[in-house]
Protein backbone atom coordinates (compact mmCIF):
# COMPACT_ATOMS: atom_id res chain seq x y z
CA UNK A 1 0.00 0.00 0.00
CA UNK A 2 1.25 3.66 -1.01
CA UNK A 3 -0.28 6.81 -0.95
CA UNK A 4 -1.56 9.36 1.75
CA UNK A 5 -2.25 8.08 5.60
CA UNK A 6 -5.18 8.69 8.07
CA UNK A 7 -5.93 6.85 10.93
CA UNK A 8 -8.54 4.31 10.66
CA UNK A 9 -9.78 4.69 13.98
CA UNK A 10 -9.06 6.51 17.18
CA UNK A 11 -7.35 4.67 18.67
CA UNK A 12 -4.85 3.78 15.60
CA UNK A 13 -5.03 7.70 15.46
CA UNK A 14 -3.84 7.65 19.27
CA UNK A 15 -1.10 5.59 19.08
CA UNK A 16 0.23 7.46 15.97
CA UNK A 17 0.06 11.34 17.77
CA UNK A 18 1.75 9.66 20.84
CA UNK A 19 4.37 7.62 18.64
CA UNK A 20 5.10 10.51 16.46
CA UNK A 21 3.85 13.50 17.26
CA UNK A 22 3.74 14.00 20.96
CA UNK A 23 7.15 15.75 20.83
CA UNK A 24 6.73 18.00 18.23
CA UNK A 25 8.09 21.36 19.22
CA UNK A 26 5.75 22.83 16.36
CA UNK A 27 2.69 21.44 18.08
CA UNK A 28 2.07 22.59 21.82
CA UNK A 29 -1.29 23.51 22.28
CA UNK A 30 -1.12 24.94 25.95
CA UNK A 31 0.66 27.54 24.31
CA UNK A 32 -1.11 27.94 21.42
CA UNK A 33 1.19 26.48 18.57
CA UNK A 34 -0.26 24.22 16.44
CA UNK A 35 1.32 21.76 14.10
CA UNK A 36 0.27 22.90 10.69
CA UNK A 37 0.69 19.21 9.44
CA UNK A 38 -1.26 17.87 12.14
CA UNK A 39 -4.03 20.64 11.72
CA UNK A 40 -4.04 20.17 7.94
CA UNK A 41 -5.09 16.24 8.35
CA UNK A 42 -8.16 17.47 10.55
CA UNK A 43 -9.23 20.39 8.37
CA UNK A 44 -8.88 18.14 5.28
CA UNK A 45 -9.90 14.65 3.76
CA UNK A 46 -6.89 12.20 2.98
CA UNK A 47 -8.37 12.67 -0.77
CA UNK A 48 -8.03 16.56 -0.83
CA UNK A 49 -4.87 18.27 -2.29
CA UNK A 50 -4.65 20.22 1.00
CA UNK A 51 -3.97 17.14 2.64
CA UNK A 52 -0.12 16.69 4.29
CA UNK A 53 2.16 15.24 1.83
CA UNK A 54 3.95 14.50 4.71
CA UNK A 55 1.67 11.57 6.20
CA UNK A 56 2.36 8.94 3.72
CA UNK A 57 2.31 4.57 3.72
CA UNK A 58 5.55 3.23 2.51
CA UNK A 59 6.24 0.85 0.00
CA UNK A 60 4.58 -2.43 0.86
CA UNK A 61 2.35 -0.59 3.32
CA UNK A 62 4.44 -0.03 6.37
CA UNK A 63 4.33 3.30 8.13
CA UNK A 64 6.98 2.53 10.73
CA UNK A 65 8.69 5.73 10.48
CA UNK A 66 6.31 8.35 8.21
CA UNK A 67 7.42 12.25 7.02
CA UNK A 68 5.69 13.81 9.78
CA UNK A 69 8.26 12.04 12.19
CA UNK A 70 11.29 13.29 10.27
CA UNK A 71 9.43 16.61 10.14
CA UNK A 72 9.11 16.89 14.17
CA UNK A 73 12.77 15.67 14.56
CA UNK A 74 13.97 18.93 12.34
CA UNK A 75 12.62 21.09 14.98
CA UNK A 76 13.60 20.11 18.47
């Protein structure tokens, strides 16, 4: 599986925030800073061009270490 990736479920989503993007310096909401990657997949459907780039399966279907992870690591 390639392409674009959104949670199935909330708890999948869960486990992904707190894998991935708990750390995020660009995403600390108790001082108002918000993750524009992380807002952009709940403003927008995995199917709209607004959608992260970022969030994406690998080839044969594994997200074990997606964009958005590489992304927060840039920033600390």
């Amino acid at each position: 599986m390639t392409g674009k990736y959104r949670p199935p479920n909330g708890a999948e989503g869960d486990y992904f925030m707190e894998r991935f993007c708990e750390q995020c310096t660009k995403d600390d909401v108790e001082n108002n800073i918000l993750c524009p990657i992380i807002a952009a997949t709940y403003a927008f459907d995995v199917d709209d061009p607004h959608y992260p780039d970022e969030w994406q399966y690998y080839e044969g279907g594994l997200l074990t270490q997606p964009n958005a992870y590489r992304h927060a690591c840039q920033c600390r």
